[in-house]
Protein backbone atom coordinates (compact mmCIF):
# COMPACT_ATOMS: atom_id res chain seq x y z
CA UNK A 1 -183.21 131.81 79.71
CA UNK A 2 -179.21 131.92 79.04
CA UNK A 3 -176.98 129.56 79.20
CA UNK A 4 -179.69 126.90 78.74
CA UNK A 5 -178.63 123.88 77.02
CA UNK A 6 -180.30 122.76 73.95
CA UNK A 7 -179.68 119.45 72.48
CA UNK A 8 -180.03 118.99 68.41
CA UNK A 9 -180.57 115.57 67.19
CA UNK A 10 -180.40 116.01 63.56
CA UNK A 11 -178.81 114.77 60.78
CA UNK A 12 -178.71 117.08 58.46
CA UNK A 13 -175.39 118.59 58.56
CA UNK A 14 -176.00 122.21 57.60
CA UNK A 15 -179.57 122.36 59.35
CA UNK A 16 -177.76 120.93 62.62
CA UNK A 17 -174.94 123.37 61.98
CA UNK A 18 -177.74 126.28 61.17
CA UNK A 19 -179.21 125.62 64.38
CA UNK A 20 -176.19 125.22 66.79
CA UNK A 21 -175.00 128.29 65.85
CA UNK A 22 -177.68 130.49 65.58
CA UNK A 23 -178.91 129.42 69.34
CA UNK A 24 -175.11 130.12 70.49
CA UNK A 25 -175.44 133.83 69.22
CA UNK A 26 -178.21 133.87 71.46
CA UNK A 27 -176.61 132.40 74.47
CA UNK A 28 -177.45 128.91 74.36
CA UNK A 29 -175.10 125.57 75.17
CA UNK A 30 -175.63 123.72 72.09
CA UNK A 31 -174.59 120.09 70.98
CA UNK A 32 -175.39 118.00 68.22
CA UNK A 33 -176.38 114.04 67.51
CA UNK A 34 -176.61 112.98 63.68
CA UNK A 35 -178.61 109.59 65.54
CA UNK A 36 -181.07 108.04 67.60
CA UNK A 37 -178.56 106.04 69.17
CA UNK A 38 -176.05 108.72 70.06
CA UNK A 39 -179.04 111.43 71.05
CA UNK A 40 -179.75 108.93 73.88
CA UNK A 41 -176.34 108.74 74.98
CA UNK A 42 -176.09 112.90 74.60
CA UNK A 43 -179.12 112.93 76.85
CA UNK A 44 -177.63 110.81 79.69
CA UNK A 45 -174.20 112.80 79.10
CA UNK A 46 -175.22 116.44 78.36
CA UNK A 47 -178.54 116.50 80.28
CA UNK A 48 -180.33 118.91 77.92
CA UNK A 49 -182.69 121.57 78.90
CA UNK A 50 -184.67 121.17 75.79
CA UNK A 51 -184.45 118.31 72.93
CA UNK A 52 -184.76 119.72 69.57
CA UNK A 53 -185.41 116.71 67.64
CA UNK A 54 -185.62 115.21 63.77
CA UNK A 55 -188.21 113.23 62.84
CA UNK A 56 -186.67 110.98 60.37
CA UNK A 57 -182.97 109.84 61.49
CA UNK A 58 -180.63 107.59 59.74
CA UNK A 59 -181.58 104.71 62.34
CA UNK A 60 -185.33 105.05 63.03
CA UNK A 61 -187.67 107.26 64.00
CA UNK A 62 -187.38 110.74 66.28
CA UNK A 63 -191.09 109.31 67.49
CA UNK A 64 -189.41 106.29 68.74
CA UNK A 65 -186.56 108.74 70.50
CA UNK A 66 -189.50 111.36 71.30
CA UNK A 67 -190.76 108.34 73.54
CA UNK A 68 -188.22 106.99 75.35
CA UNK A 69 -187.10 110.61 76.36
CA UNK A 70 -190.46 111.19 77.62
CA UNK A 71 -190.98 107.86 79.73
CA UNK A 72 -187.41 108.53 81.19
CA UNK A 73 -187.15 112.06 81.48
CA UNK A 74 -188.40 115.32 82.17
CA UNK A 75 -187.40 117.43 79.10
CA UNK A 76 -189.48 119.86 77.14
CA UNK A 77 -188.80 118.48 73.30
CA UNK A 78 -189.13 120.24 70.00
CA UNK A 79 -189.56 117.96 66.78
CA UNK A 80 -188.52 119.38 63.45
CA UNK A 81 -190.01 117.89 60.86
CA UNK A 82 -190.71 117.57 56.94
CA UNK A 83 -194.13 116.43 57.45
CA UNK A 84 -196.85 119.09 56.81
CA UNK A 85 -199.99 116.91 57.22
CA UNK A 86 -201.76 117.89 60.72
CA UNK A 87 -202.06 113.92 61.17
CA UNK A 88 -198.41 113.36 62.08
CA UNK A 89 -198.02 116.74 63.62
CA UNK A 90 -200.91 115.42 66.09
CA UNK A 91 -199.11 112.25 66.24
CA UNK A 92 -195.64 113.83 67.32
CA UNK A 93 -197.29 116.16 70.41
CA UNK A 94 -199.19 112.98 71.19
CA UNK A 95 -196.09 110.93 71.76
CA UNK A 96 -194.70 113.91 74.18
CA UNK A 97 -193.68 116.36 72.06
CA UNK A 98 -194.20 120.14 73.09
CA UNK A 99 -194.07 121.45 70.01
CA UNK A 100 -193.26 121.18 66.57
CA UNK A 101 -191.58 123.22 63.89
CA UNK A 102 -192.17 122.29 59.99
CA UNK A 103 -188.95 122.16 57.94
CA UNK A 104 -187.71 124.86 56.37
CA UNK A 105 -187.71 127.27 58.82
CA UNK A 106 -187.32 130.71 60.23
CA UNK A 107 -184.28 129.83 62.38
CA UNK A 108 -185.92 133.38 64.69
CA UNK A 109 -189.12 131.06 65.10
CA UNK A 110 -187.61 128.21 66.10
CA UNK A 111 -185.71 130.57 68.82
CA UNK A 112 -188.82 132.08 70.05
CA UNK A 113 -190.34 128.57 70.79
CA UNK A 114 -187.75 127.56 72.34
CA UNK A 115 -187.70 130.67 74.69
CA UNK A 116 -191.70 130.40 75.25
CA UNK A 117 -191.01 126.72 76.20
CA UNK A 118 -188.15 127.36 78.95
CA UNK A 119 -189.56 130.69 79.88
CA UNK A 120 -192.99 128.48 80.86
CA UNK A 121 -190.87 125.73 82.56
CA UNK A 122 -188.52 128.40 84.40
CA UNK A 123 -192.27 129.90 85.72
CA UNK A 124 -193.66 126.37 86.91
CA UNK A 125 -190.50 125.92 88.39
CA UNK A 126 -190.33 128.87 90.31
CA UNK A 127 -193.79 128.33 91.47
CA UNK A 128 -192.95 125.04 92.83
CA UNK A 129 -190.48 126.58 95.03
CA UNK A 130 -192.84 129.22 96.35
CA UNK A 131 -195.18 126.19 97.17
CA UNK A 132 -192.62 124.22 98.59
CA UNK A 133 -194.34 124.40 101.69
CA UNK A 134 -197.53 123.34 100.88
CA UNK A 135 -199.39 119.68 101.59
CA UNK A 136 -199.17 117.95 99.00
CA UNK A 137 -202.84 117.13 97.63
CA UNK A 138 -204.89 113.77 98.29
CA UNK A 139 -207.59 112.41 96.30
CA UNK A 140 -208.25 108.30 97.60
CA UNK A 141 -205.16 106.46 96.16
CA UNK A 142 -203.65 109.30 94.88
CA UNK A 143 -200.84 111.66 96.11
CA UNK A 144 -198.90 114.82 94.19
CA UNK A 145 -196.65 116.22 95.11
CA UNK A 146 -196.15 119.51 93.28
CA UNK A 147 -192.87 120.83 94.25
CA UNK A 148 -190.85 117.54 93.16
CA UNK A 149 -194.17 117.47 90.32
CA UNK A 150 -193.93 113.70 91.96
CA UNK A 151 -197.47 111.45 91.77
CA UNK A 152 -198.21 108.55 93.48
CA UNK A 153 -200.39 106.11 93.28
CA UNK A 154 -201.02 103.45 96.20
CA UNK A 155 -197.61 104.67 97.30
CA UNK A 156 -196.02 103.84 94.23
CA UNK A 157 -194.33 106.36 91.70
CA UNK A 158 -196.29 106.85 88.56
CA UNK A 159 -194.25 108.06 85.50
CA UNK A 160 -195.87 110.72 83.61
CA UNK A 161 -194.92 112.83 80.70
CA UNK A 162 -194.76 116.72 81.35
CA UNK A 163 -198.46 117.01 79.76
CA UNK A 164 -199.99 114.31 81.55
CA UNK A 165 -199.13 115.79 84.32
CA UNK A 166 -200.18 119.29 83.45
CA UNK A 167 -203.18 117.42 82.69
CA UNK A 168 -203.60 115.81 86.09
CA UNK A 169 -202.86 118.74 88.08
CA UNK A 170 -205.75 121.51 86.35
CA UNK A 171 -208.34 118.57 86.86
CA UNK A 172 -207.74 117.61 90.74
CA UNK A 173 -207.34 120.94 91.46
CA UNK A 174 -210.74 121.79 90.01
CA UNK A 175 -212.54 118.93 91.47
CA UNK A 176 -216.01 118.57 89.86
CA UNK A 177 -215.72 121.43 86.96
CA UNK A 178 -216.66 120.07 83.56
CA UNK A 179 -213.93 121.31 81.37
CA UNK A 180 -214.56 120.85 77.52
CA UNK A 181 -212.03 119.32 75.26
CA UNK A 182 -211.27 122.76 73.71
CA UNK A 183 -210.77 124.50 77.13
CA UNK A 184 -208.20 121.83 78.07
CA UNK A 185 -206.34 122.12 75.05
CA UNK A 186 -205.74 126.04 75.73
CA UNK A 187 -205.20 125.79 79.56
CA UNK A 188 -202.71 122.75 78.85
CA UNK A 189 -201.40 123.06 75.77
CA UNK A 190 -201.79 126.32 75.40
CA UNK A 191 -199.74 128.73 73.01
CA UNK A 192 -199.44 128.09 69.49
CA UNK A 193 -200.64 124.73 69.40
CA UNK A 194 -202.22 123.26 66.18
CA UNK A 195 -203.61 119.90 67.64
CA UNK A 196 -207.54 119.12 67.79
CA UNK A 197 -209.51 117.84 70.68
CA UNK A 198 -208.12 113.66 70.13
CA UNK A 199 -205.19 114.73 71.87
CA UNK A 200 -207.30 115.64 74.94
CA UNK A 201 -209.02 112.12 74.94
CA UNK A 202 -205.58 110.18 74.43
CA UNK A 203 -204.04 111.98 77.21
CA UNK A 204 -207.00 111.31 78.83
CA UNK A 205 -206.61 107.49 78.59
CA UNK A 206 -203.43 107.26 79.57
CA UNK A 207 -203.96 108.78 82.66
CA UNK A 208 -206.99 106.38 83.25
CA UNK A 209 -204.80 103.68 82.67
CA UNK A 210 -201.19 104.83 84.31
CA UNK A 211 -203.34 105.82 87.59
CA UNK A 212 -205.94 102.83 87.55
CA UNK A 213 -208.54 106.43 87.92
CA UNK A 214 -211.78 105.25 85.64
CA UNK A 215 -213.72 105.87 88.21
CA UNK A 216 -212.06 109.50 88.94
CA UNK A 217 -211.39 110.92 85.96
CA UNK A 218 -215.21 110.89 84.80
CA UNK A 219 -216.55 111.24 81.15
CA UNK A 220 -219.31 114.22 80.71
CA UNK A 221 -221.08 113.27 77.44
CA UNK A 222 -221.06 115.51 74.84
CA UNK A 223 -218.91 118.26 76.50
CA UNK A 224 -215.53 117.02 78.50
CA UNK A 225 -213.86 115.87 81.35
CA UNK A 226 -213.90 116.20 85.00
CA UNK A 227 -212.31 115.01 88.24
CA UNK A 228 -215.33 113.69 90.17
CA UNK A 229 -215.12 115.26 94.14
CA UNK A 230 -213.63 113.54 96.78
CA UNK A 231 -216.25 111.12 97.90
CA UNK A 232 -218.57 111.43 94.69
């Protein structure tokens, strides 16, 4: 996906440098934030395609930033990060991170993650447009819309991160299949992810809470989730 732009909120010089460059020799619009504070204002300004962003920056944390992109916007992000411990990898993709890449690097690996992400985005995207003309589906006080990936609840506009909503749509649209915890994590998550089944019950409860579905979204005990039927 050329000409995509890529947004790098690091600030480490030569790793920032590193990574601007070697994603303009393969076609990318790059630009760089050494903050928080001025990776926000890049995101209003620049409009990314993709965030790649630091954990640790000189005011606060990328987790906070990782959050506030994710409740605002839709954009695929990419933490880089220090940390090795599975704990606070988990932690990242649970506050709307996509993926993750552990510092130091192999600046090719970081390029082909980049290209699975967009690549999968360009696809849904595409699809959308093929399904423009679809309805748009109805379960009781809930309405998506998947070309505009829009959901609505009584009428009102819920916000959802990119996952959550990835989340949403494989369960409505497979109304009263039990999926287990593990089959959820490859259908949504999918490639490469390193994550265990808590992220599927987190995600979970934030869509229990963001839709006011408790009732719809029903627990199966000892195996997974499913999206009771219409009318069951």
């Amino acid at each position: 996906m050329n000409k995509a732009k890529i947004l790098i909120v690091e600030d480490d010089a030569p790793i920032a440098d590193l990574l601007s460059y070697g994603l303009s020799m393969e076609g990318f619009q790059t630009r760089i934030a050494s903050s928080g504070a001025a990776g926000m204002s890049e995101v209003q300004t620049f409009q990314p395609d993709l965030l790649l962003l630091d954990w640790m920056l000189p005011d606060g944390s990328g987790l906070d930033i990782c959050k506030k992109v994710t409740a605002h916007y839709n954009i695929p992000i990419m933490m880089i990060t220090a940390k090795s411990d599975i704990t606070d990898k988990i932690l990242g993709l649970e506050f709307g991170a996509d993926d993750y890449i552990t510092k130091p690097f192999d600046l090719r690996e970081v390029i082909a993650r980049i290209r699975t992400i967009l690549r999968r985005i360009d696809q849904a995207t595409r699809l959308n447009i093929e399904q423009m003309n679809e309805e748009v589906i109805q379960y009781r006080h809930l309405k998506i819309t998947e070309a505009e990936r829009l959901v609505t609840s009584d009428d009102q506009p819920v916000e959802l991160t990119p996952k959550e909503y990835d989340l949403l749509l494989m369960l409505i649209k497979n109304q009263g299949k039990t999926f287990t915890r593990s089959e959820l994590l490859d259908l949504v998550w999918g490639y490469h992810f390193a994550g265990d089944t808590r992220t599927v019950d987190t995600h979970i409860q934030r869509l229990r809470k963001k839709l006011d579905a408790n009732e719809c979204i029903a627990t199966v005990f000892g195996i997974g989730y499913k999206f009771q039927k219409t009318g069951g």
